[in-house]
Each structure stands twice: as structure tokens, then as C-alpha cells.
Protein backbone atom coordinates (compact mmCIF):
# COMPACT_ATOMS: atom_id res chain seq x y z
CA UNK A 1 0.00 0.00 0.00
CA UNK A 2 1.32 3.44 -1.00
CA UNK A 3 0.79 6.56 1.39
CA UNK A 4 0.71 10.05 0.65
CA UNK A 5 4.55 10.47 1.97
CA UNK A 6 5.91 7.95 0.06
CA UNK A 7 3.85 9.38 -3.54
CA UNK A 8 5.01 13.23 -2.32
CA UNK A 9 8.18 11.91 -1.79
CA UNK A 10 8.21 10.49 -5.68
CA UNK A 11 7.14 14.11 -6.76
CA UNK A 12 10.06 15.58 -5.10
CA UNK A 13 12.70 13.26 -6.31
CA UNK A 14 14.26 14.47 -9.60
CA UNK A 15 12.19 12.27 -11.70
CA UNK A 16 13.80 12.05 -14.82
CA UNK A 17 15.45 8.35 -14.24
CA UNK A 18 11.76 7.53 -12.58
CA UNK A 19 9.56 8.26 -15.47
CA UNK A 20 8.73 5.02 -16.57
CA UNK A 21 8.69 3.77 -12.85
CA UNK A 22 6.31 6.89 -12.56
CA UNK A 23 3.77 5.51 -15.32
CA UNK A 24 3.52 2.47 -13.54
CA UNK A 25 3.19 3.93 -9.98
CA UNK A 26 0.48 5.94 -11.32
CA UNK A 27 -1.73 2.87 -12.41
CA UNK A 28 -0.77 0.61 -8.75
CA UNK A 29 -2.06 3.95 -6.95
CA UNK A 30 -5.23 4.31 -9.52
CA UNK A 31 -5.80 0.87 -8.36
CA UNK A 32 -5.88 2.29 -4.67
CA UNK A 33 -8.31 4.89 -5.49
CA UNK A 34 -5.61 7.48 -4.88
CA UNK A 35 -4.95 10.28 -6.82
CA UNK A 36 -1.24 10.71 -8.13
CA UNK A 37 -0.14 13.43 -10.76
CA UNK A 38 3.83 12.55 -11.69
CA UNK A 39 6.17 15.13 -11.80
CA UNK A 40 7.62 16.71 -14.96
């Protein structure tokens, strides 16, 4: 389960390296009815 700290902490990190890990983030925490916007 992914909480708000750990997807905050996502948008901080310089995200270029986690863009693809970002795309699937998005859909686990779409899956947990929580809303995630990535970063860049």
C-alpha cells in the first residue's frame, strides 16, 4: 500500500530516471483509489 509520503516523496525526487517507474506507480495507486499526478 502506497501513502501520501511515500507518492510526495516520488514528486520531489528528480524524476527524470523515474519516469517510466512513474507511469507504472500511477496505475498501482489508480488501483488504490488514490490520486497521483507525476512530476515533470
Amino acid at each position: 500500500y502506497i501513502t501520501h509520503s511515500y507518492i510526495i516523496t516520488l514528486n520531489k525526487l528528480p524524476s527524470d530516471a523515474f519516469k517510466g517507474l512513474t507511469a507504472l506507480t500511477w496505475l498501482s495507486v489508480s488501483n488504490n483509489e488514490l490520486k497521483f499526478v507525476p512530476a515533470g
